[in-house]
C-alpha atoms as a PDB file:
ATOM      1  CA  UNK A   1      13.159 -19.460  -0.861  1.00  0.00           C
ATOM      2  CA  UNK A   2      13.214 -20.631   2.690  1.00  0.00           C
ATOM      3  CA  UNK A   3      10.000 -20.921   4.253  1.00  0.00           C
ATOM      4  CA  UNK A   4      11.299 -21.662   7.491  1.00  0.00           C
ATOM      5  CA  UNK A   5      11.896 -17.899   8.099  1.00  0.00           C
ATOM      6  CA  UNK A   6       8.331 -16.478   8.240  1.00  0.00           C
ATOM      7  CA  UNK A   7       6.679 -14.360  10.864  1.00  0.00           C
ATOM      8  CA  UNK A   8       3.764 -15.228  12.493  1.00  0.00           C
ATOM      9  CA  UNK A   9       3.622 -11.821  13.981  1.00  0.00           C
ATOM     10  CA  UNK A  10       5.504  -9.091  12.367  1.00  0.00           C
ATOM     11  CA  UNK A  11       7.705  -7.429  14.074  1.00  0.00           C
ATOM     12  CA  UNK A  12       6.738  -3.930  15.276  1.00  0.00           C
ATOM     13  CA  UNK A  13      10.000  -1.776  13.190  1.00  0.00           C
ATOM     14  CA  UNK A  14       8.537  -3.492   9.765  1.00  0.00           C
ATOM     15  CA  UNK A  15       5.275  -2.206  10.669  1.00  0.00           C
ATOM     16  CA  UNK A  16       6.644   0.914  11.383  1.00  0.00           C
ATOM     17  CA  UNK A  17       8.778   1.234   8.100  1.00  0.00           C
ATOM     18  CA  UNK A  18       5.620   0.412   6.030  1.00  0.00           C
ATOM     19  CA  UNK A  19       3.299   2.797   8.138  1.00  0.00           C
ATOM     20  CA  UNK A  20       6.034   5.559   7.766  1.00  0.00           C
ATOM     21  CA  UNK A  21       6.633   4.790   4.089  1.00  0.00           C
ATOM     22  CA  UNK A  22       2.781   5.270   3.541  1.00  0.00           C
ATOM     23  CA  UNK A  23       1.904   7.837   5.577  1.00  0.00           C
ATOM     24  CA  UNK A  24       4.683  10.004   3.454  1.00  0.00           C
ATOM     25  CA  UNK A  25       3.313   9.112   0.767  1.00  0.00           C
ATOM     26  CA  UNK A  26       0.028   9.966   1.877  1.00  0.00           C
ATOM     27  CA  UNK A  27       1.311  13.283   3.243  1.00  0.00           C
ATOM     28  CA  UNK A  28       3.486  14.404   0.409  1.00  0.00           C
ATOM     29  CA  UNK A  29       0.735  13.626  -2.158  1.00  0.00           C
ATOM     30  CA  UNK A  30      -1.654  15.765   0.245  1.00  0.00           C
ATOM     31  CA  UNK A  31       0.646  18.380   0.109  1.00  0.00           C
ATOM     32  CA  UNK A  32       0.734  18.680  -3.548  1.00  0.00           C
ATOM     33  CA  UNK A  33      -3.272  18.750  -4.343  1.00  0.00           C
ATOM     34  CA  UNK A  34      -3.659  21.069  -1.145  1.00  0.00           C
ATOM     35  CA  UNK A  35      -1.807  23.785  -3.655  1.00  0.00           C
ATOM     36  CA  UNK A  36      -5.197  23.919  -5.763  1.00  0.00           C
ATOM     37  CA  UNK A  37      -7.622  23.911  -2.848  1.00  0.00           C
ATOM     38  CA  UNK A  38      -8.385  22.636   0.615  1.00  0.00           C
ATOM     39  CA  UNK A  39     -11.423  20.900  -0.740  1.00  0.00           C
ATOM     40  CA  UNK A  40      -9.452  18.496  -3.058  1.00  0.00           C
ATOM     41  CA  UNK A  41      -6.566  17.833  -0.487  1.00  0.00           C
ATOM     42  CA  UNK A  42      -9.667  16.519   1.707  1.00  0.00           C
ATOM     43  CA  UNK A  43     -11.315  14.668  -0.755  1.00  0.00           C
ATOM     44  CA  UNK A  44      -7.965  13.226  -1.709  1.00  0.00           C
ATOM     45  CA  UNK A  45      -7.337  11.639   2.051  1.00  0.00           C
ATOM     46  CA  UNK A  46     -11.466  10.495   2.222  1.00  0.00           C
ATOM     47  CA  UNK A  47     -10.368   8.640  -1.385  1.00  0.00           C
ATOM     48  CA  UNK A  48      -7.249   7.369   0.769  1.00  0.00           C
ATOM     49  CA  UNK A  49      -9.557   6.633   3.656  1.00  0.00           C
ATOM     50  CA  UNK A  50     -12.044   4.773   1.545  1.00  0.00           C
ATOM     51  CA  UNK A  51      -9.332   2.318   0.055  1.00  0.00           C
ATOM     52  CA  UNK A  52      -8.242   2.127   3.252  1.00  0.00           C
ATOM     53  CA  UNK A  53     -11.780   0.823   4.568  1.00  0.00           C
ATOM     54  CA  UNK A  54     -12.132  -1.556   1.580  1.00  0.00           C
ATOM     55  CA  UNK A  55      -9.241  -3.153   2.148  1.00  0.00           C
ATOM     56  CA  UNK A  56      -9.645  -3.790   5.491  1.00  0.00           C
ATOM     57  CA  UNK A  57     -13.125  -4.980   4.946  1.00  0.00           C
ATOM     58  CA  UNK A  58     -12.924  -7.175   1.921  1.00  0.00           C
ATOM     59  CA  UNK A  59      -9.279  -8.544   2.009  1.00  0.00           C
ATOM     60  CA  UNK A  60      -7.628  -8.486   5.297  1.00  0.00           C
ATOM     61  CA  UNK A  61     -10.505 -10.459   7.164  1.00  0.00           C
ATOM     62  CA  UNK A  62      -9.564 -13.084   4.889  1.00  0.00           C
ATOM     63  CA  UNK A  63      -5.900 -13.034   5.535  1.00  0.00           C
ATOM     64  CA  UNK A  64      -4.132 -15.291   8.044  1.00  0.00           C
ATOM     65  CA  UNK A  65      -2.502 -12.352   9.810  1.00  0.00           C
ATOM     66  CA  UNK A  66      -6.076 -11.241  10.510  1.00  0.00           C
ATOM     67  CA  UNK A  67      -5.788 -10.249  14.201  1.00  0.00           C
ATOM     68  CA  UNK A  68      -2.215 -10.143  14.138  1.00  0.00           C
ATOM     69  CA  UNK A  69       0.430  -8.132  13.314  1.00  0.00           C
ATOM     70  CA  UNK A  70       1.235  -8.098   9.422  1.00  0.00           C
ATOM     71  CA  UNK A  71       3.929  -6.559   8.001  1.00  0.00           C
ATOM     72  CA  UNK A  72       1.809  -3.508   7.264  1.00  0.00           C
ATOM     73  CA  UNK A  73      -0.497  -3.496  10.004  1.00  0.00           C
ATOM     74  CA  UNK A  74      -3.556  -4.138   8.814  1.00  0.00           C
ATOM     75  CA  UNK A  75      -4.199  -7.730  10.374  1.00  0.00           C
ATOM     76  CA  UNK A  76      -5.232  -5.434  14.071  1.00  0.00           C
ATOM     77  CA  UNK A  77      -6.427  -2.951  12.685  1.00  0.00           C
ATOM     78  CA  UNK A  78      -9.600  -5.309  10.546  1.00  0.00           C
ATOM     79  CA  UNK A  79      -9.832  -7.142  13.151  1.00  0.00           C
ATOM     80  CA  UNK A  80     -11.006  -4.020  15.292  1.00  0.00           C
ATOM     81  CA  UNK A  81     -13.500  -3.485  12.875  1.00  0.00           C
ATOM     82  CA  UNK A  82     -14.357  -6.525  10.720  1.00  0.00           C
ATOM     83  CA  UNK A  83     -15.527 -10.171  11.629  1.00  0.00           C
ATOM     84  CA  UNK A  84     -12.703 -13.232  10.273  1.00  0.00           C
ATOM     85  CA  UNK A  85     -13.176 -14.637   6.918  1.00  0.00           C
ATOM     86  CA  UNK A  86     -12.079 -17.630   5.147  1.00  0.00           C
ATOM     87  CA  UNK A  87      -8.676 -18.301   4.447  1.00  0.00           C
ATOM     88  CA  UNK A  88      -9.590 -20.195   1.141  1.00  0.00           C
ATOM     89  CA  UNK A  89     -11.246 -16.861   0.105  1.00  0.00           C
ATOM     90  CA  UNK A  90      -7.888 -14.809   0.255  1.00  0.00           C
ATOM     91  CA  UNK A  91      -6.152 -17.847  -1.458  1.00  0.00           C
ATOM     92  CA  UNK A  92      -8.816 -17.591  -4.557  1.00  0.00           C
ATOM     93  CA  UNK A  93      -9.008 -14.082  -4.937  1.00  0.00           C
ATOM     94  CA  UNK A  94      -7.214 -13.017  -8.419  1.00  0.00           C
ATOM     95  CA  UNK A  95      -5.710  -9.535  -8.914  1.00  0.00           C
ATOM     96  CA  UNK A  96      -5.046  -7.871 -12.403  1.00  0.00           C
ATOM     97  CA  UNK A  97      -3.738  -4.571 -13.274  1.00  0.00           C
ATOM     98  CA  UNK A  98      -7.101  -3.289 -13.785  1.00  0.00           C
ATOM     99  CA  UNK A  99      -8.033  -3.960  -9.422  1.00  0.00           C
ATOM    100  CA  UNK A 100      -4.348  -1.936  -8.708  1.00  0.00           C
ATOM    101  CA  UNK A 101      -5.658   1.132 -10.645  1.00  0.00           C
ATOM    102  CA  UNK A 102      -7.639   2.768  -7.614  1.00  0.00           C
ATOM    103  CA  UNK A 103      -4.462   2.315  -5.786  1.00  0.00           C
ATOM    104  CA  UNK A 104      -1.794   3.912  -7.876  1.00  0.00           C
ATOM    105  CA  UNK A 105      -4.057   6.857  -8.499  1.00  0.00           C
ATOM    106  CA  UNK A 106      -3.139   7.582  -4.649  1.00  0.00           C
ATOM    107  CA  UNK A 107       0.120   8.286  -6.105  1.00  0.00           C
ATOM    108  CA  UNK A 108      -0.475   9.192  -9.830  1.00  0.00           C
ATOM    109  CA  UNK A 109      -2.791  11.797  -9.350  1.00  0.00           C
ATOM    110  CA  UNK A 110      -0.792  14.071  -7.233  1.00  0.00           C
ATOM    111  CA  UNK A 111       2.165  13.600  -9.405  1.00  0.00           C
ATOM    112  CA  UNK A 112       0.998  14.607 -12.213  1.00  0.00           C
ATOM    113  CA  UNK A 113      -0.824  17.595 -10.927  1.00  0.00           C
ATOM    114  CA  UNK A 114       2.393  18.305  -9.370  1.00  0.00           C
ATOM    115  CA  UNK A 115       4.067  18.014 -12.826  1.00  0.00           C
ATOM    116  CA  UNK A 116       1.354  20.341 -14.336  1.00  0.00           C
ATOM    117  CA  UNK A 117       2.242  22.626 -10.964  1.00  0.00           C
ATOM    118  CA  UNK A 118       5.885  23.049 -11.863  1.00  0.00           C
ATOM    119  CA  UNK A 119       4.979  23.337 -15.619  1.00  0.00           C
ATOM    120  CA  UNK A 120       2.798  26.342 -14.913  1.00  0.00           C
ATOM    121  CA  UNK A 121       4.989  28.051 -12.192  1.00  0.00           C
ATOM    122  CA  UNK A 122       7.927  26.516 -11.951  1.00  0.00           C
ATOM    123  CA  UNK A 123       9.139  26.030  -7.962  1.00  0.00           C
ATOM    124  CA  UNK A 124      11.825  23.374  -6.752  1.00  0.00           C
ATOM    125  CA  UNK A 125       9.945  22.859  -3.831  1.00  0.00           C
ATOM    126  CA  UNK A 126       6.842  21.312  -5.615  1.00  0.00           C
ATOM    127  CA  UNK A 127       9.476  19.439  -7.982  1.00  0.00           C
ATOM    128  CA  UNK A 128      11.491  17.600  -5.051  1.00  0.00           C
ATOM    129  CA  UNK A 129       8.266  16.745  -3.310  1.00  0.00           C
ATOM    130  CA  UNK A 130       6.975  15.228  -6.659  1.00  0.00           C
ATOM    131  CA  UNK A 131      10.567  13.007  -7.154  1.00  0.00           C
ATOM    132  CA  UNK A 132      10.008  12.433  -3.702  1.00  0.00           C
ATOM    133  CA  UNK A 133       6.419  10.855  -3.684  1.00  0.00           C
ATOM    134  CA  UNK A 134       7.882   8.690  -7.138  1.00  0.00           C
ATOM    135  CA  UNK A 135      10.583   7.524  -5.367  1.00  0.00           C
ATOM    136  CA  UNK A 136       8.288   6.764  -2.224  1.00  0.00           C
ATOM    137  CA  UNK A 137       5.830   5.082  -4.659  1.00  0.00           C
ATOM    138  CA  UNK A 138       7.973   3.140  -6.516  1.00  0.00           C
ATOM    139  CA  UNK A 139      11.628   2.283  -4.816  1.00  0.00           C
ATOM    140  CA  UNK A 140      10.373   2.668  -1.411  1.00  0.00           C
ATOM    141  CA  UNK A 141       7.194   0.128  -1.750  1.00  0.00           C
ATOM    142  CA  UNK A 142       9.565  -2.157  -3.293  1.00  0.00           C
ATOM    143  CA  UNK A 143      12.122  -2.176  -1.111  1.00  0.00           C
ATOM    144  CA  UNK A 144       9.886  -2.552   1.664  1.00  0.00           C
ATOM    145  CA  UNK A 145       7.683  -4.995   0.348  1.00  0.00           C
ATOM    146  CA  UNK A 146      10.276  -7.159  -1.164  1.00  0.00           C
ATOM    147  CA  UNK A 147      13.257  -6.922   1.443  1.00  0.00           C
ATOM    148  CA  UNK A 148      10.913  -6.776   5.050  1.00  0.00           C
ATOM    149  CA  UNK A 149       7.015  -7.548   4.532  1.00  0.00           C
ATOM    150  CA  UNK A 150       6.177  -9.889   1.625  1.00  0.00           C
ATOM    151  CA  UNK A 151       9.434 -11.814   2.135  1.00  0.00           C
ATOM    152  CA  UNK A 152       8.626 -12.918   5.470  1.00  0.00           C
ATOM    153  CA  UNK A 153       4.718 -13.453   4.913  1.00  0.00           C
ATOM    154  CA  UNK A 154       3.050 -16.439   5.536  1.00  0.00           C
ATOM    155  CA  UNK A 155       0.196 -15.210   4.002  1.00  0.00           C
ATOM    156  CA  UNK A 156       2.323 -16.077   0.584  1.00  0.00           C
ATOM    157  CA  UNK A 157       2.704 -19.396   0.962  1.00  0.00           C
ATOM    158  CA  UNK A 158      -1.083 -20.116   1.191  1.00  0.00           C
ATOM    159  CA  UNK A 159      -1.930 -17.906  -1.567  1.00  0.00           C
ATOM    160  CA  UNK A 160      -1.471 -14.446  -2.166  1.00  0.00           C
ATOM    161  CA  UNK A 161      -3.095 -12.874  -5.185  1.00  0.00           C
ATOM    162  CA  UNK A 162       0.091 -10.081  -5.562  1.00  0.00           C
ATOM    163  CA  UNK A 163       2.651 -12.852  -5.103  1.00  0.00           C
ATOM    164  CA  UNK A 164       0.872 -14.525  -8.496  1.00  0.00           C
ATOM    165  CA  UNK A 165       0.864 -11.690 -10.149  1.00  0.00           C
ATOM    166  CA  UNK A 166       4.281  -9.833  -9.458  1.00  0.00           C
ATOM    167  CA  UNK A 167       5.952 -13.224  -9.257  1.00  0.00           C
ATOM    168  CA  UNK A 168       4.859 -15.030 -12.478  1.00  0.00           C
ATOM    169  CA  UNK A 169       8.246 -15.724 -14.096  1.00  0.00           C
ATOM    170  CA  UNK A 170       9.323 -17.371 -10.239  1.00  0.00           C
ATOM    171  CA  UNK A 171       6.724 -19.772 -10.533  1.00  0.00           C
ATOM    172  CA  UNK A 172       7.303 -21.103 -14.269  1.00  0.00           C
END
């Protein structure tokens, strides 16, 4: 791939296009568990807010976009909030599919209680939302994160735990 064409800054439409995709998400999964109770809709987005935190905290300070604009906007965002790390510490970290779990449950969870939803009492409504929030969760990260964000990423050519681990059969 040609490493030439990398963003130090990320343009603001990626951003955008990955906010909107995740916010959707986010929304449409909210949606769903808010049909069994206000209390686990809200416990649902303080789960979303507390991945949000951690990732902010213990991954993006160590991230060259750190104070810039990533493809996802994180980079501002930590450094609002967070001190800079190390580089070398984003470059070592490892990722299996054991540290994704807490993140797919964002999506998994409400899917499946939507499933259980339209099993019990059957509505189209609930059904297109949950092919909606698979489709979000699965074509729509891809595209975005393979055609506009990680593409582009500089981040990927110091060291990028995903890269290693979605990219294994590109590096053999």
């Amino acid at each position: 791939m040609d490493t030439s064409k990398r963003y130090d800054d990320f343009p603001l439409w990626i951003f955008l296009l990955s906010s909107l995709n995740s916010l959707l998400l986010y929304g449409l999964g909210f949606a769903i568990i808010l049909r069994i109770g206000p209390v686990f809709a809200l416990l649902y987005l303080a789960y979303i807010l507390v991945l949000e935190i951690r990732l902010l905290k213990n991954h993006c300070v160590d991230c060259y976009y750190w104070g810039r604009n990533c493809g996802f906007g994180q980079g501002k965002l930590s450094s609002a909030f967070f001190k800079k790390g190390d580089v070398a510490n984003f470059c070592s970290k490892g990722i299996t599919f054991k540290d994704m779990i807490p993140d797919l449950l964002v999506s998994l969870v409400p899917i499946l209680i939507g499933l259980v939803l339209v099993i019990i009492d059957f509505e189209v409504k609930i059904l297109v939302v949950v092919i909606l929030l698979v489709i979000l969760t699965t074509a729509g990260n891809a595209y975005i994160r393979g055609t506009f964000a990680c593409r582009y990423c500089k981040q990927r050519d110091l060291g990028c735990p995903a890269e290693k681990m979605f990219n294994k059969k590109q590096q053999i």
